[in-house]
C-alpha atoms as a PDB file:
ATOM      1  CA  UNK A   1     -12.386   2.438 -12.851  1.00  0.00           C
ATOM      2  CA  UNK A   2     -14.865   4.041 -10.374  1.00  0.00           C
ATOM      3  CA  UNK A   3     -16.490   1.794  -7.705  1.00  0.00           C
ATOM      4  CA  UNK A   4     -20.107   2.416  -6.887  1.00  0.00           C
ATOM      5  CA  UNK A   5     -21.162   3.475  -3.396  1.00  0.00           C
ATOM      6  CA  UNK A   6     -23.022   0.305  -2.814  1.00  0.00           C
ATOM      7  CA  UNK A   7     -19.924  -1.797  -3.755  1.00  0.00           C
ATOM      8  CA  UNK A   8     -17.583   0.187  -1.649  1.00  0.00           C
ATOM      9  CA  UNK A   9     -19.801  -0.055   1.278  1.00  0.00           C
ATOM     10  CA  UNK A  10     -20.095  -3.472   0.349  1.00  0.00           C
ATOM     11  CA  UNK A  11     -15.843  -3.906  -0.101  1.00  0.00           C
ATOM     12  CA  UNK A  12     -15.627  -2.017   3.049  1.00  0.00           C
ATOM     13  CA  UNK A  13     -18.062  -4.049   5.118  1.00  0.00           C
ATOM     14  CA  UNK A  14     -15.412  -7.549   3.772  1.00  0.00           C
ATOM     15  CA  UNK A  15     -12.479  -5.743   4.456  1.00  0.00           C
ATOM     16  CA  UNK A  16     -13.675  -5.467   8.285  1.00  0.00           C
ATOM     17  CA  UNK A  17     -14.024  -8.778   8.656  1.00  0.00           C
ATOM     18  CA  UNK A  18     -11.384 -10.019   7.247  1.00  0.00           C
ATOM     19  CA  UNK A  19      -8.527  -7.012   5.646  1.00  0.00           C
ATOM     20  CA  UNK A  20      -7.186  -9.828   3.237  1.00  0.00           C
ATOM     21  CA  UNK A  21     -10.642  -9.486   1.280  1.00  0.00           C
ATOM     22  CA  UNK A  22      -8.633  -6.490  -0.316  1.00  0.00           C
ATOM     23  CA  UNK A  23      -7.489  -9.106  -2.605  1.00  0.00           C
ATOM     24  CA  UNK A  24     -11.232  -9.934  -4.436  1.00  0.00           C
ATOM     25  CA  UNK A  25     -11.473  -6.477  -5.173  1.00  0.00           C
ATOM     26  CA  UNK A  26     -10.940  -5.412  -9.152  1.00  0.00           C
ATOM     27  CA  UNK A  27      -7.624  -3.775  -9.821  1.00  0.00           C
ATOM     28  CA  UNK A  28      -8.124  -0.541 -11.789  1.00  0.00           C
ATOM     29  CA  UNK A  29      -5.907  -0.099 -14.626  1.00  0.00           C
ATOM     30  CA  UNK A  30      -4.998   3.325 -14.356  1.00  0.00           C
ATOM     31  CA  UNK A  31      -4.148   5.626 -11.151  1.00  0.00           C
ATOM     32  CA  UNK A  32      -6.034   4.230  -8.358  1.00  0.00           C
ATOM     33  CA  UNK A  33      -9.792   5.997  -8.033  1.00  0.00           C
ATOM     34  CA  UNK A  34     -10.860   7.482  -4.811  1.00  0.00           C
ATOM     35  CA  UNK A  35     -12.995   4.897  -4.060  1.00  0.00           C
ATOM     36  CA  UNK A  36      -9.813   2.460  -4.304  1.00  0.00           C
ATOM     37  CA  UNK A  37      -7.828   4.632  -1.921  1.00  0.00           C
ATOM     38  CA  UNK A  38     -10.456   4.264   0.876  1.00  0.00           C
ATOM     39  CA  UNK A  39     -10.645   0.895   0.476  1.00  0.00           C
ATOM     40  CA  UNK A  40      -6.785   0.397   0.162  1.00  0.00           C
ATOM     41  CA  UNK A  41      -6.384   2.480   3.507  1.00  0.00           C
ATOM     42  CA  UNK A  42      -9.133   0.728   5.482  1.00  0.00           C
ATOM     43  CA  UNK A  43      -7.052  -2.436   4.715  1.00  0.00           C
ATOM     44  CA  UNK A  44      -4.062  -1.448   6.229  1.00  0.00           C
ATOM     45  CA  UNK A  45      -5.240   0.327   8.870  1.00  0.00           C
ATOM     46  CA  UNK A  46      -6.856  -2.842  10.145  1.00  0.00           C
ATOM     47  CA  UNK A  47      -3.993  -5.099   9.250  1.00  0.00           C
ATOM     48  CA  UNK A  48      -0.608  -3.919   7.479  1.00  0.00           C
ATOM     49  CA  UNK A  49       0.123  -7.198   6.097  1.00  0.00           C
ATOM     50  CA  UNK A  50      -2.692  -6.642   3.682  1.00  0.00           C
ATOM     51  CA  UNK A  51      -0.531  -4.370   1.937  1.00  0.00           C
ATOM     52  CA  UNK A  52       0.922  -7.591  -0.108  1.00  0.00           C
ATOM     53  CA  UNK A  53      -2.771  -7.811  -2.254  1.00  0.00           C
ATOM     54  CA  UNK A  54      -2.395  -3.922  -2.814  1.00  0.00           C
ATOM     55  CA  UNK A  55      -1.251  -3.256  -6.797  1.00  0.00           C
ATOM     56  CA  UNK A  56       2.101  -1.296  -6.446  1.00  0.00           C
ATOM     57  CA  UNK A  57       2.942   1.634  -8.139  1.00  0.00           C
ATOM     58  CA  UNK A  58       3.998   0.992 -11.940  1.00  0.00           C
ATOM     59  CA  UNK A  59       7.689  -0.225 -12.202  1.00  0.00           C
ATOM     60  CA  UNK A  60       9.752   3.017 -13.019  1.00  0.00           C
ATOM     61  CA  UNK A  61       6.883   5.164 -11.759  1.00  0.00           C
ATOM     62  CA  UNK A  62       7.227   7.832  -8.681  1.00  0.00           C
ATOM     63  CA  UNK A  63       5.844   6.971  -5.768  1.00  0.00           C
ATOM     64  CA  UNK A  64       2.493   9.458  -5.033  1.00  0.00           C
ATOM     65  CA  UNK A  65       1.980  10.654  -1.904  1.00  0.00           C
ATOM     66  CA  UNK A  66      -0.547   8.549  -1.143  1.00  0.00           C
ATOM     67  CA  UNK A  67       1.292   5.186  -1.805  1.00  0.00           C
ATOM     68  CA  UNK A  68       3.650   6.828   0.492  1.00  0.00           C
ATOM     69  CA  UNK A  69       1.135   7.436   2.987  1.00  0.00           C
ATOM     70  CA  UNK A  70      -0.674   3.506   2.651  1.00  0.00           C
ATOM     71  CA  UNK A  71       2.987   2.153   3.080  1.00  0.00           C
ATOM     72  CA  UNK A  72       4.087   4.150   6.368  1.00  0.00           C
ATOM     73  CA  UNK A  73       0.451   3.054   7.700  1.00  0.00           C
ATOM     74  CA  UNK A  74       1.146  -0.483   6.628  1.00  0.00           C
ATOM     75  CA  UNK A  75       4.724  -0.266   8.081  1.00  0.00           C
ATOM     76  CA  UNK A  76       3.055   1.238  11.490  1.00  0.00           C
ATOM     77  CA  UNK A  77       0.562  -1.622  11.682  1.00  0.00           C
ATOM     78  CA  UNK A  78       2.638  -4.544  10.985  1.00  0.00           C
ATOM     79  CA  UNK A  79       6.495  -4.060  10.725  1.00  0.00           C
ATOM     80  CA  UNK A  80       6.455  -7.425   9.114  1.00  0.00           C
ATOM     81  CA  UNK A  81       4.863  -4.802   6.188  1.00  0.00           C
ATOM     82  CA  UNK A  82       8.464  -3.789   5.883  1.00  0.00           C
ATOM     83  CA  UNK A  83       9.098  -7.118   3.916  1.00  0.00           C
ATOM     84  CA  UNK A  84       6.605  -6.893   1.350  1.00  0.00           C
ATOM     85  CA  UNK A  85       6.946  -3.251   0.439  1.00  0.00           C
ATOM     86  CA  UNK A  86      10.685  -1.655   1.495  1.00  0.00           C
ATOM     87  CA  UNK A  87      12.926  -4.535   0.831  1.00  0.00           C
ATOM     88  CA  UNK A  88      11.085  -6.049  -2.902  1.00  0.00           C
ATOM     89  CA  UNK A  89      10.653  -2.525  -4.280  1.00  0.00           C
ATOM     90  CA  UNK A  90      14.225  -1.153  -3.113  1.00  0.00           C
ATOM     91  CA  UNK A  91      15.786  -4.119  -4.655  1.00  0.00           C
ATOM     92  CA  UNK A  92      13.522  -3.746  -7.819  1.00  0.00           C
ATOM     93  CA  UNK A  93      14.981  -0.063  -7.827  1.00  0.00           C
ATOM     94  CA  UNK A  94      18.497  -0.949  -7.201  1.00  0.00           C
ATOM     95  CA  UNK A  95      18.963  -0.993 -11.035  1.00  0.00           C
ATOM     96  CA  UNK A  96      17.042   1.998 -11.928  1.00  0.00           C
ATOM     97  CA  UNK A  97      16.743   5.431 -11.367  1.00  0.00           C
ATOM     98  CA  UNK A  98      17.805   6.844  -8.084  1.00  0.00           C
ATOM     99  CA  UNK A  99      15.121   9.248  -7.303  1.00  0.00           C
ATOM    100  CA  UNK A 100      13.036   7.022  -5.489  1.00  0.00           C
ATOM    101  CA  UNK A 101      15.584   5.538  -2.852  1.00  0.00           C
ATOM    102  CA  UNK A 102      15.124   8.972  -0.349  1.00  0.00           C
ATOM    103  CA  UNK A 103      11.679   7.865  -0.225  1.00  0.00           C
ATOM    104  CA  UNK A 104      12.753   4.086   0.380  1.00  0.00           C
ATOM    105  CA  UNK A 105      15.120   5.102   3.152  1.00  0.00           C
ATOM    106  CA  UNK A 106      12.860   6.906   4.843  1.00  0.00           C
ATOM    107  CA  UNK A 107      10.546   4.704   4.814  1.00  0.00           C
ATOM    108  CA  UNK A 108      13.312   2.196   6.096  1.00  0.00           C
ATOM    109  CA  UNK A 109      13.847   5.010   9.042  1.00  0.00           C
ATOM    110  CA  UNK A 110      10.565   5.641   9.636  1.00  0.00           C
ATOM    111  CA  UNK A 111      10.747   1.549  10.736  1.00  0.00           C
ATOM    112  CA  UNK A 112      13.503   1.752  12.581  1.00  0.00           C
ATOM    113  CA  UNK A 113      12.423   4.552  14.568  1.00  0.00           C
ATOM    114  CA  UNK A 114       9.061   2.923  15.569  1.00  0.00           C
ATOM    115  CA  UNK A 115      10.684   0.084  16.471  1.00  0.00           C
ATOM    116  CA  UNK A 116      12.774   1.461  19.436  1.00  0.00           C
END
């Protein structure tokens, strides 16, 4: 689903005012466009909390490096972040494969560290 420039001009300008307008905005049904990952970014980087109204990766799914990427930002934004994304999708994970948890603990490091 692409987003036209006026709407994500238009989905940036919300998201300034208020990051937890990332929730009003369509969620595509495949690999998040471009367009998506701007707006998803601009979110966090103004509040990390917004993270929660993001659309996670598909259950089962490897992480891309740009999921990695929103969630450290989140994470350094807001380390109340750490609630909605580490803890939920570790848990979720717990049962499955084991190729995502190095990214999980870093993640979980990456936390730790910033916080002192």
């Amino acid at each position: 689903m692409k987003i036209s420039q006026e709407a994500l001009a238009s989905y940036l300008e919300a998201i300034k005012t208020n990051p937890f307008s990332i929730k009003d905005i369509p969620i595509p049904e495949e690999e998040p466009s471009d367009e998506h990952k701007e707006i998803y970014m601009a979110a966090v980087k103004l509040n990390g909390e917004s993270v929660k109204y993001i659309p996670k990766p598909k259950e089962g799914e490897k992480v891309s490096s740009f999921y990695e990427e929103l969630y450290l930002e989140a994470v350094k934004q807001s380390p109340q972040a750490l609630r909605n994304i580490f803890i939920p999708i570790l848990l979720a994970n717990m049962n499955h494969t084991k190729s995502h948890l190095g990214y999980y603990v870093q993640l979980f490091r990456d936390f730790i560290a910033d916080m002192g």
